[in-house]
Structure formats: C-alpha cells, structure tokens
N, C-alpha and C. Protein backbone atom coordinates (compact mmCIF):
# COMPACT_ATOMS: atom_id res chain seq x y z
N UNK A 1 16.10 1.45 20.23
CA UNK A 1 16.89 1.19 19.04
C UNK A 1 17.06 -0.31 18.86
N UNK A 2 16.88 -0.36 17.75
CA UNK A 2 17.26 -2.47 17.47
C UNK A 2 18.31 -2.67 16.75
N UNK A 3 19.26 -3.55 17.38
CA UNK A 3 20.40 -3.56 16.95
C UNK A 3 19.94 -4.89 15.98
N UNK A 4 20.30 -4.83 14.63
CA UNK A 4 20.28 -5.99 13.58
C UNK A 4 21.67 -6.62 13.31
N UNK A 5 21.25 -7.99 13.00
CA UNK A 5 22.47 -8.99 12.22
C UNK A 5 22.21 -8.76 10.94
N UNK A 6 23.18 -8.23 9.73
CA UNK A 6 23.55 -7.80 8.89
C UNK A 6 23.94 -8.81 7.89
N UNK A 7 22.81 -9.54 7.34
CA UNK A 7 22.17 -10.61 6.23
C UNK A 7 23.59 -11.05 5.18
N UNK A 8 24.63 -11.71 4.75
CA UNK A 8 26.05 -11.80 4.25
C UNK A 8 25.77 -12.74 3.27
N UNK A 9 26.20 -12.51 2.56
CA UNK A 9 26.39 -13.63 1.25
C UNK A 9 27.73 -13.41 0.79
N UNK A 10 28.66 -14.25 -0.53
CA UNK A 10 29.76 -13.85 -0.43
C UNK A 10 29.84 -12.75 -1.75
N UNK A 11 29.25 -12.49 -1.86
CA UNK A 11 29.13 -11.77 -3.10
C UNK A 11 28.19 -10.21 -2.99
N UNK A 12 26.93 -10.08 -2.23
CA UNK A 12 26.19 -9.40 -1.41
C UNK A 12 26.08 -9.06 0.59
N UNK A 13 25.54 -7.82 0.66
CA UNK A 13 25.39 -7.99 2.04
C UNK A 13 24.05 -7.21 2.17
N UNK A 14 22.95 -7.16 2.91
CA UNK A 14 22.06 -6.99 3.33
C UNK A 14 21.86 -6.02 4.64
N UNK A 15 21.73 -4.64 4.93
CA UNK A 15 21.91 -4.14 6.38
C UNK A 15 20.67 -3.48 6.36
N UNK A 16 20.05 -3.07 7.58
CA UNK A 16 19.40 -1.92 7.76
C UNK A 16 20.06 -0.46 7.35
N UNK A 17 19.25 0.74 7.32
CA UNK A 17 19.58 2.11 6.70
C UNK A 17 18.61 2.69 7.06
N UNK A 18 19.28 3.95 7.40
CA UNK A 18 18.24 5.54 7.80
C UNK A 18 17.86 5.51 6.63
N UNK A 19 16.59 5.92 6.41
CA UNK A 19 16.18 6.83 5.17
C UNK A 19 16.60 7.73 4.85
N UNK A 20 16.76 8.85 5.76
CA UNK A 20 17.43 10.16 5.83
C UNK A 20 18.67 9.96 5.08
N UNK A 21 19.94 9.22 5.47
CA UNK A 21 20.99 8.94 5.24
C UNK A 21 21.27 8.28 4.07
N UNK A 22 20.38 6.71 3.93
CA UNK A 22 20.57 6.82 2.39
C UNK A 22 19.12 6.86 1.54
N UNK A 23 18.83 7.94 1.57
CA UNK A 23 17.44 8.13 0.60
C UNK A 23 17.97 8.17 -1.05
N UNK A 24 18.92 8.67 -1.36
CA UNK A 24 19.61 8.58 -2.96
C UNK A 24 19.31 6.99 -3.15
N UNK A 25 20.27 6.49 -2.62
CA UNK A 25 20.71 5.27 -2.80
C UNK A 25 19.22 3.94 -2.88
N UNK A 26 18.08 4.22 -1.94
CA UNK A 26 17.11 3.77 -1.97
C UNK A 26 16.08 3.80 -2.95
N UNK A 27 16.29 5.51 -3.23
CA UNK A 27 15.18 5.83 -4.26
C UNK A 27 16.00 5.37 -5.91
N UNK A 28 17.03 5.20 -5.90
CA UNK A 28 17.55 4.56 -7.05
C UNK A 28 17.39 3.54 -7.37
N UNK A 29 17.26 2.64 -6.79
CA UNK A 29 16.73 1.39 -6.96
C UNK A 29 15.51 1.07 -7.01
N UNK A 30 14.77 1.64 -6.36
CA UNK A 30 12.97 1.81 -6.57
C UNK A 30 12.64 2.76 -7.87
N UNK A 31 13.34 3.27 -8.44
CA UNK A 31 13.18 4.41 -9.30
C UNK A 31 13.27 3.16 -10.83
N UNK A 32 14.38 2.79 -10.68
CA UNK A 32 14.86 1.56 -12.21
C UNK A 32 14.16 -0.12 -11.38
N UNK A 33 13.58 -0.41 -10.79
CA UNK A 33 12.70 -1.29 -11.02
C UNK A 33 11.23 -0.91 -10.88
N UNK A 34 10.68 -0.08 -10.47
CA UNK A 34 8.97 -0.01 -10.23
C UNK A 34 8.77 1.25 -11.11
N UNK A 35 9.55 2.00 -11.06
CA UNK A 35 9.27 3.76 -12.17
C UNK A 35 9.76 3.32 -13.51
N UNK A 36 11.02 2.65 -13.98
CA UNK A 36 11.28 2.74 -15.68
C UNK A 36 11.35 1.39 -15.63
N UNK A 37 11.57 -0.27 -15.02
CA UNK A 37 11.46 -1.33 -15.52
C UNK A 37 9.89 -1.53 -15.80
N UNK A 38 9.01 -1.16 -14.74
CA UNK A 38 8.02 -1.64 -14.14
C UNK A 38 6.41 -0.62 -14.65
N UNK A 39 7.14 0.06 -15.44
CA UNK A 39 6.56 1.57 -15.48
C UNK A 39 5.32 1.82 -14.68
N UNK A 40 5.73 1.64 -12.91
CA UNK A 40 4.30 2.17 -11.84
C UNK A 40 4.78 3.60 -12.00
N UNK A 41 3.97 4.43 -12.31
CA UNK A 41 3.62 6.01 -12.39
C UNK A 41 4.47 6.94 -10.81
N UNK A 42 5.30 7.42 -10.62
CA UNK A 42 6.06 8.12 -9.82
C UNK A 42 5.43 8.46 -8.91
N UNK A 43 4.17 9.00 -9.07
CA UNK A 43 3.40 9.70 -8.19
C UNK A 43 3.10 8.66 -6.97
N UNK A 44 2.99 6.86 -7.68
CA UNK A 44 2.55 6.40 -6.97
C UNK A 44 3.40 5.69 -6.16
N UNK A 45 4.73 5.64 -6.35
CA UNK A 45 5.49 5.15 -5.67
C UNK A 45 6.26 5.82 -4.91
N UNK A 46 6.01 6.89 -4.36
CA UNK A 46 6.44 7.93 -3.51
C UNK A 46 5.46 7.97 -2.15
N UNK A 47 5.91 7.79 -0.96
CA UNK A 47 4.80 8.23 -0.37
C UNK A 47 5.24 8.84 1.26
N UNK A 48 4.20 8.88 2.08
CA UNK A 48 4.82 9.75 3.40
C UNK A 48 5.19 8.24 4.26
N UNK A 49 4.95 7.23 3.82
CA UNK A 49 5.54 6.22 4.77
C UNK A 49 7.48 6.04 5.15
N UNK A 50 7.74 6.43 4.16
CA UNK A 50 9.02 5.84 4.10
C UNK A 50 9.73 6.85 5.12
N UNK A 51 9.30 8.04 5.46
CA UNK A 51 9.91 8.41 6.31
C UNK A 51 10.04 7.46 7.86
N UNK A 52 9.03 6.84 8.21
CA UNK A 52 8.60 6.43 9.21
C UNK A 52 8.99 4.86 9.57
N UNK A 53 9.04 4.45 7.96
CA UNK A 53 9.43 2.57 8.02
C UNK A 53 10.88 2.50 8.32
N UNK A 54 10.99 1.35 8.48
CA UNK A 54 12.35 0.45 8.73
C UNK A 54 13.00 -0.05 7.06
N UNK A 55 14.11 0.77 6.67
CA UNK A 55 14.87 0.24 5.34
C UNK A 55 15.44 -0.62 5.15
N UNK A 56 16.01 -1.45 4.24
CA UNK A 56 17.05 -2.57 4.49
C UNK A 56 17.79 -1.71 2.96
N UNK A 57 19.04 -2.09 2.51
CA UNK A 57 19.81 -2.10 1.55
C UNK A 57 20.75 -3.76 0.91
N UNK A 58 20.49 -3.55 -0.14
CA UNK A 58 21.59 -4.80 -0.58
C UNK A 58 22.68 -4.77 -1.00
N UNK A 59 23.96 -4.75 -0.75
CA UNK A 59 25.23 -4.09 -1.25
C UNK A 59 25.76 -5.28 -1.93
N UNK A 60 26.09 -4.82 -3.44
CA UNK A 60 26.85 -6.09 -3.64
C UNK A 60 28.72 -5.87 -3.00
N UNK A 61 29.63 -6.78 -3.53
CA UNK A 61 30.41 -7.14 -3.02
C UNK A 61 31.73 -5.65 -3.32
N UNK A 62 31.03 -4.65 -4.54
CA UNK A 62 31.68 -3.44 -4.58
C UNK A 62 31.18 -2.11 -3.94
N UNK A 63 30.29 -2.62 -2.81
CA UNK A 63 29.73 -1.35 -2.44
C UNK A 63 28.24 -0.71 -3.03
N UNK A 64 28.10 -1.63 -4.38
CA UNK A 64 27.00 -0.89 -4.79
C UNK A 64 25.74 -1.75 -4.59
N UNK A 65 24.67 -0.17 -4.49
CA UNK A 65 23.32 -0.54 -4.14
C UNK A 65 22.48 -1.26 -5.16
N UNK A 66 21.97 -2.80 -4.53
CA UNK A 66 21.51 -3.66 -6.05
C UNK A 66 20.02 -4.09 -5.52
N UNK A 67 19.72 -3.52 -4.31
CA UNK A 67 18.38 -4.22 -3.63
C UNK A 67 17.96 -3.56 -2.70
N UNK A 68 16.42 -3.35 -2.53
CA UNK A 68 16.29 -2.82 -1.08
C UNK A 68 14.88 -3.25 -0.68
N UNK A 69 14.24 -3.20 0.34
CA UNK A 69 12.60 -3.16 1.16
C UNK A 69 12.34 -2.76 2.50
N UNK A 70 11.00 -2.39 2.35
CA UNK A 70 10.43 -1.66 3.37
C UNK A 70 9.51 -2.27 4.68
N UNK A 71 9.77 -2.15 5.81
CA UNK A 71 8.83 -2.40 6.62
C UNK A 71 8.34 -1.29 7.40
N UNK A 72 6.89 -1.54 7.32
CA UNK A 72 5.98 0.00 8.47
C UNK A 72 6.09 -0.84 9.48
N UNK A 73 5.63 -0.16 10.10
CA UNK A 73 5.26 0.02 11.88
C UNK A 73 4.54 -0.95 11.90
N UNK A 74 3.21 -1.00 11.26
CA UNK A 74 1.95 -1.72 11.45
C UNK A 74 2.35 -3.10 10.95
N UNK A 75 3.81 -3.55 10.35
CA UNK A 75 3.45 -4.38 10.05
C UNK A 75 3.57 -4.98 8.59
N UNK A 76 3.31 -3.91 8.13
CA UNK A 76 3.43 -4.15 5.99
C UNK A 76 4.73 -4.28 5.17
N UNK A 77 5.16 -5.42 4.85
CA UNK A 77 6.38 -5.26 4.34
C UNK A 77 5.81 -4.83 2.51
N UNK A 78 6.74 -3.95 2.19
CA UNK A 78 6.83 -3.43 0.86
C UNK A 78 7.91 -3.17 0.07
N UNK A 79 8.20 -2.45 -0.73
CA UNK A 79 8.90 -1.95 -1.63
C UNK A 79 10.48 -2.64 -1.72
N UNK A 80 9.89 -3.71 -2.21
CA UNK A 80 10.93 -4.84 -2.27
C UNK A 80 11.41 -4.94 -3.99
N UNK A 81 12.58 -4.44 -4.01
CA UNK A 81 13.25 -4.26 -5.20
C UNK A 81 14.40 -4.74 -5.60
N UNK A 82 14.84 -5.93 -6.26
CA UNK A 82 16.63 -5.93 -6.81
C UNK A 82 16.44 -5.74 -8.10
N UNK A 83 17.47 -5.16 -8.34
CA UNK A 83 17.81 -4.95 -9.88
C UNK A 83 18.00 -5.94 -10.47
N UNK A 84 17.18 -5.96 -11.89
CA UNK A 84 17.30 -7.19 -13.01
C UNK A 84 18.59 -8.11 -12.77
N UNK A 85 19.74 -7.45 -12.84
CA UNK A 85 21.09 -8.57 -13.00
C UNK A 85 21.28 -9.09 -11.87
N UNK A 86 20.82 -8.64 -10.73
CA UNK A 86 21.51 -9.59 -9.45
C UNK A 86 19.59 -10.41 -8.87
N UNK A 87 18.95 -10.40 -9.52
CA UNK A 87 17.65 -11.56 -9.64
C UNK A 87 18.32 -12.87 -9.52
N UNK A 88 17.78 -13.83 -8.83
CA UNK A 88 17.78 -15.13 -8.59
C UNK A 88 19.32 -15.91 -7.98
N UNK A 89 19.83 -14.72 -7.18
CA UNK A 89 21.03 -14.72 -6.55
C UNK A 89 20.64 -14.98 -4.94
N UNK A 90 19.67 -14.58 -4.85
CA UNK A 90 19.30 -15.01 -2.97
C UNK A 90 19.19 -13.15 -2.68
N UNK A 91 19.29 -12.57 -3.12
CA UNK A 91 19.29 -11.18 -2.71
C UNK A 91 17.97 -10.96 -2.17
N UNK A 92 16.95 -11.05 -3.01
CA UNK A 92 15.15 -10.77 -2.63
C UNK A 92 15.45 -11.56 -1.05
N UNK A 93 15.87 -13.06 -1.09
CA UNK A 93 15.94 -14.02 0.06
C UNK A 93 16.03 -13.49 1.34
N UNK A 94 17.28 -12.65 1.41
CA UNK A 94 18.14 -12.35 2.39
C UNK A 94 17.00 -10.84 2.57
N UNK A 95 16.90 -10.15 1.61
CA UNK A 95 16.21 -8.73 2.23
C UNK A 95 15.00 -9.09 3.14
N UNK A 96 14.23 -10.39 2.94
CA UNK A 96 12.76 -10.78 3.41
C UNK A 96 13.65 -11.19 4.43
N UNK A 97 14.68 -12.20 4.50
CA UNK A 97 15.09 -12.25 5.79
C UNK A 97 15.07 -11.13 6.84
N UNK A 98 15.87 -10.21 6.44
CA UNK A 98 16.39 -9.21 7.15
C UNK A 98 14.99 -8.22 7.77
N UNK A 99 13.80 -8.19 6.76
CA UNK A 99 12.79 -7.35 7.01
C UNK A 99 11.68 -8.21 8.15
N UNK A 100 11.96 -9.21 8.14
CA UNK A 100 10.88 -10.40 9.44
C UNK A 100 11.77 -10.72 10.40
N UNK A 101 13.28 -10.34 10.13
CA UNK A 101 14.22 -9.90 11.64
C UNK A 101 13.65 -8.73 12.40
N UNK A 102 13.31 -8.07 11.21
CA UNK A 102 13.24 -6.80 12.18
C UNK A 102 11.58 -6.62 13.02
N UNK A 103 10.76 -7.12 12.22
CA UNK A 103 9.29 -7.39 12.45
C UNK A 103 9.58 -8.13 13.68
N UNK A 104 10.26 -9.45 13.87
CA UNK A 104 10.00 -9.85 15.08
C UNK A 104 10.56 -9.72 16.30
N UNK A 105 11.84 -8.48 16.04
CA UNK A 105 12.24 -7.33 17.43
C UNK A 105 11.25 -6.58 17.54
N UNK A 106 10.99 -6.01 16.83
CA UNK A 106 9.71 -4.97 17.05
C UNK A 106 7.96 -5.54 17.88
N UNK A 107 8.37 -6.94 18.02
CA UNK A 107 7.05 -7.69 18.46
C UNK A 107 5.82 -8.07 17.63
N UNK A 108 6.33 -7.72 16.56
CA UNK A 108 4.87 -8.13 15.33
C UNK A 108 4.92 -9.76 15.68
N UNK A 109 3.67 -9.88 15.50
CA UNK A 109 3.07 -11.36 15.69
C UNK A 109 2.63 -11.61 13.88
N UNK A 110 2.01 -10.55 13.31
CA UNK A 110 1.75 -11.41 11.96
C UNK A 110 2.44 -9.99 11.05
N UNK A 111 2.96 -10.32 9.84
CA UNK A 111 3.10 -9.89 8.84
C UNK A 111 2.56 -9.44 7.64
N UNK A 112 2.35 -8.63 6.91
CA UNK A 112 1.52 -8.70 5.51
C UNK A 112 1.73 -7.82 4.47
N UNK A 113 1.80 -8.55 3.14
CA UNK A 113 2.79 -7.53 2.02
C UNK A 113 1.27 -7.65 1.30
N UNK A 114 1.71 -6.72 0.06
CA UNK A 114 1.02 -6.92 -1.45
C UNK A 114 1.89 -7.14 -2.56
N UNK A 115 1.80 -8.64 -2.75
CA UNK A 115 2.74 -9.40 -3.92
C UNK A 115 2.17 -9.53 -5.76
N UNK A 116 3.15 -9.11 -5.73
CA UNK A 116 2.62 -8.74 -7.39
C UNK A 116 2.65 -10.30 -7.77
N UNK A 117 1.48 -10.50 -8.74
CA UNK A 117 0.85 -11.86 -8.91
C UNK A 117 2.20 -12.90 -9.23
N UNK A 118 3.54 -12.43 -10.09
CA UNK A 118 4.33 -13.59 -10.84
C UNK A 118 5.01 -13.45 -9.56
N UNK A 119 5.10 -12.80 -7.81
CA UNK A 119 6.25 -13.14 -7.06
C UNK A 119 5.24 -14.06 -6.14
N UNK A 120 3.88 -14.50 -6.79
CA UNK A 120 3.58 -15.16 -5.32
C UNK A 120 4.42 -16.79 -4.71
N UNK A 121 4.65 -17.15 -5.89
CA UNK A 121 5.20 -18.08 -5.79
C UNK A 121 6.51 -18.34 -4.88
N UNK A 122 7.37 -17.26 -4.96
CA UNK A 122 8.74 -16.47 -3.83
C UNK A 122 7.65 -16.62 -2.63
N UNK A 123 7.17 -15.32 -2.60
CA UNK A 123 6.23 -15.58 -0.78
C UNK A 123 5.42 -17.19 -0.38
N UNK A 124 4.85 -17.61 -0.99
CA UNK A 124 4.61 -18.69 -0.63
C UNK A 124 5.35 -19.84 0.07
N UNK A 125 6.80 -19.97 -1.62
CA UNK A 125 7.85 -20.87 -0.62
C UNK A 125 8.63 -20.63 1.01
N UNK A 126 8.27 -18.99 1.09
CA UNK A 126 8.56 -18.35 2.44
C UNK A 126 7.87 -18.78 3.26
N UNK A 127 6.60 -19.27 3.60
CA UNK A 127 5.44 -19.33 4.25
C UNK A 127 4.08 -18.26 4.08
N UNK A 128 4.16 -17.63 3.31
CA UNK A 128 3.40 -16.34 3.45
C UNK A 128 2.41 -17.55 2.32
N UNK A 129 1.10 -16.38 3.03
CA UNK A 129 -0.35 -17.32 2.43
C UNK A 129 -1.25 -16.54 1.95
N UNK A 130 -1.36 -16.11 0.66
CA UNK A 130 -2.40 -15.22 -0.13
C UNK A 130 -4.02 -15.56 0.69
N UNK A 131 -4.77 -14.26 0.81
CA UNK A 131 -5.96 -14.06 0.99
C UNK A 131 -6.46 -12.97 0.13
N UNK A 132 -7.91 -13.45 -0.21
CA UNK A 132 -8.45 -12.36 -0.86
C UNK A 132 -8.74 -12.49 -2.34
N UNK A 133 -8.68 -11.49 -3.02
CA UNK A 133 -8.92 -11.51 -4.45
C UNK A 133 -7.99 -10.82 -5.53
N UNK A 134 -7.70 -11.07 -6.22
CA UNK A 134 -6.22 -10.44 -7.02
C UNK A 134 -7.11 -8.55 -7.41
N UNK A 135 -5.96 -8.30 -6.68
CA UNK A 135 -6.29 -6.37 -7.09
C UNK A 135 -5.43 -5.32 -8.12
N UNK A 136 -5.45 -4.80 -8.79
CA UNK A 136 -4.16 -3.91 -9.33
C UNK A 136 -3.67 -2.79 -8.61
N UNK A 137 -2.94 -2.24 -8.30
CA UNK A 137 -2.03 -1.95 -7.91
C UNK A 137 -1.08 -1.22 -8.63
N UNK A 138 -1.03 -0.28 -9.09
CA UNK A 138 0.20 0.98 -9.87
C UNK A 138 0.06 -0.04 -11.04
N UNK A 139 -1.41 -0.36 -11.19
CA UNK A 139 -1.26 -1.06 -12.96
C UNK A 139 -0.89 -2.34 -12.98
N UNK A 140 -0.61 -3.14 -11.41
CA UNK A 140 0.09 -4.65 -11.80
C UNK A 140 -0.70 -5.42 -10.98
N UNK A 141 -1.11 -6.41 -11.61
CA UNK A 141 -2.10 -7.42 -10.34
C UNK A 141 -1.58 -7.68 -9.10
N UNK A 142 -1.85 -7.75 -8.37
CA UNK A 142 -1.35 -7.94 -6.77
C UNK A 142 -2.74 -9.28 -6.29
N UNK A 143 -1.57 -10.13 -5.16
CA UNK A 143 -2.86 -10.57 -3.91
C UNK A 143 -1.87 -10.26 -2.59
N UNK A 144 -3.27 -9.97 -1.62
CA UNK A 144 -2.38 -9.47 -0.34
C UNK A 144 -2.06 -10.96 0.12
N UNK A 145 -1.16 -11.17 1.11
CA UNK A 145 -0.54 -12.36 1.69
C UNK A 145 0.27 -11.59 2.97
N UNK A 146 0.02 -12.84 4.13
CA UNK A 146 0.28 -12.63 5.08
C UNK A 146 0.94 -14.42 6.04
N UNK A 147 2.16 -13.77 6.86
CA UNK A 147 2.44 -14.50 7.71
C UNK A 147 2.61 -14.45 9.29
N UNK A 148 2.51 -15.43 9.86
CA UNK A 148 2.36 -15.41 11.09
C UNK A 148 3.57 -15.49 11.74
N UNK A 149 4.46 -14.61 12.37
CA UNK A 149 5.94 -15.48 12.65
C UNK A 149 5.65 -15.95 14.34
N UNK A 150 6.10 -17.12 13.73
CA UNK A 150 7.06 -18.40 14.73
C UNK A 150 8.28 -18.28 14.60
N UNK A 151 9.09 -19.77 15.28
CA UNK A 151 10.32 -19.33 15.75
C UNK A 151 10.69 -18.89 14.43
N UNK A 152 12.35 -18.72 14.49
CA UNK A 152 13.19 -17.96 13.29
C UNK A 152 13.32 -18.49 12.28
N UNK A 153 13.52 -20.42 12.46
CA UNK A 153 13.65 -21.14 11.41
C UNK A 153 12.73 -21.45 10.77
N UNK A 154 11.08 -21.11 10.99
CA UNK A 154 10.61 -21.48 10.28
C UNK A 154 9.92 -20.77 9.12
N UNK A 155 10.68 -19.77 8.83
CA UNK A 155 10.63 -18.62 7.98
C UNK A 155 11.60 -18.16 7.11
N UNK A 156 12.42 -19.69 6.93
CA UNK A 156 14.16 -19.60 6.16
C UNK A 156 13.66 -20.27 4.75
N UNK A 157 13.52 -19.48 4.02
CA UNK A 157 13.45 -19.95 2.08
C UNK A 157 14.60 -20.60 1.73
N UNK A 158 14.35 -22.24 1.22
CA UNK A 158 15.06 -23.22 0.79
C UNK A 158 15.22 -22.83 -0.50
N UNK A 159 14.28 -22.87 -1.41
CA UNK A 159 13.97 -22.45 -2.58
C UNK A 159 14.83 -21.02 -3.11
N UNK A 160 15.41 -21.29 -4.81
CA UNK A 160 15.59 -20.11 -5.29
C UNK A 160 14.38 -19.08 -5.34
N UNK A 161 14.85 -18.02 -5.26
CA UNK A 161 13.55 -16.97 -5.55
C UNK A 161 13.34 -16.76 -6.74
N UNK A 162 12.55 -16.16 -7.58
CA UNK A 162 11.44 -16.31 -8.91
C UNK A 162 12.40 -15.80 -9.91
C-alpha cells in the first residue's frame, strides 16, 4: 500500500481515490470534459484500465469534485481532466504532481502520457518531451511525451498551466 501526501492549495485539495469508492464522482468529471465539452465518443473513454490504475481527485474548497487523472501500472499517465471554471488555477499542476508522486513510489523510472496537441505546452513546462508524430485520438490530435523522473524537484511546474 502507498501511503500519499495529499497535494493542498487554499482553495483546492488533490488526494488519491479507490475507483470502486469514488467511481460517480470520477466518471463525472471525465463525462463533462472529454464526453459533452470535448465530444470524445463514450465508448471511447471507458475502458478496463481504470479498474486497475491509481486515481487522484481534485476537491475544491466545498467538497466538490472539479479535477481528476489516471496512472497505470506500466506507467501511462491519462485521463487528466478539470472542469472549465477551475482551469488555470494550478489544479491540472497539483494532479500531475500528485500522479509522478505516485509513479515514483511505485519505482517507475520513466513516465508517458498522450497530450492533446493545445496541452503540450503544460507538459513541456513540466519536463515532459514529445516524441513521435502527432496522432488522433477520440477525434483530437495528440503527441505521445514522456519523462524521466529524477529527484522530486525537478519535476515542480513554475509556470501557469494552459
């Protein structure tokens, strides 16, 4: 079991979460940014991973769910979502924090998402480094990008996110 530090802002908080436990609360937020903001097709944003990955949640300061993302086993961080109104608050910040906390209890040495083309700019200022060739993806351009973690600090985003 990995015990996590629980990501704080004064306005937001950031924790790990069972799936099991809060699957409502997860799939709500993936549901109104990637299914009706984003319109990726349902089918495709459902899948047998999430039973198996590591969740994070973003609570704002009333309890409610405004953010969340996914890390597998192997390694893949994904399904990284805040809702339109709490964008460019540090929320995305703190969840990538919280999801390369957990990658580097677990012993991952490198990392690797698929960033939809307008967030490469967010992963980049993180350290993360596009390879490859831009692909679509539930209809939205993507490039894969990947990081290597070193120590803790050198994976702390100065920069607002996008």
């Amino acid at each position: 079991m990995i015990i996590m530090t629980v990501m704080a802002n004064p306005s937001f908080v950031v924790r790990p979460v069972n799936w099991q436990a809060n699957r409502e609360e997860l799939c709500a937020i993936r549901r109104a940014v990637f299914i009706e903001e984003q319109q990726v097709p349902e089918a495709e944003e459902w899948d047998s991973h999430d039973e198996s990955g590591y969740h994070v949640i973003a609570l704002n300061d009333e309890g409610t769910p405004i953010g969340t993302g996914r890390l597998l086993l192997e390694g893949r961080i994904g399904r990284m979502a805040v809702l339109r109104e709490y964008r460019r608050m540090g929320v995305g910040r703190s969840i990538l924090d919280l999801l390369i906390e957990i990658a580097r209890k677990e012993g991952l040495g490198t990392v690797i998402l698929h960033a939809q083309t307008h967030a490469l700019g967010f992963y980049e200022r993180y350290g993360f480094t596009a390879y490859g060739r831009v692909f679509t993806e539930a209809g939205i351009p993507h490039r894969a990008m990947r990081i290597k973690l070193g120590p803790r600090s050198s994976t702390r985003l100065t920069d607002r996110e996008p």
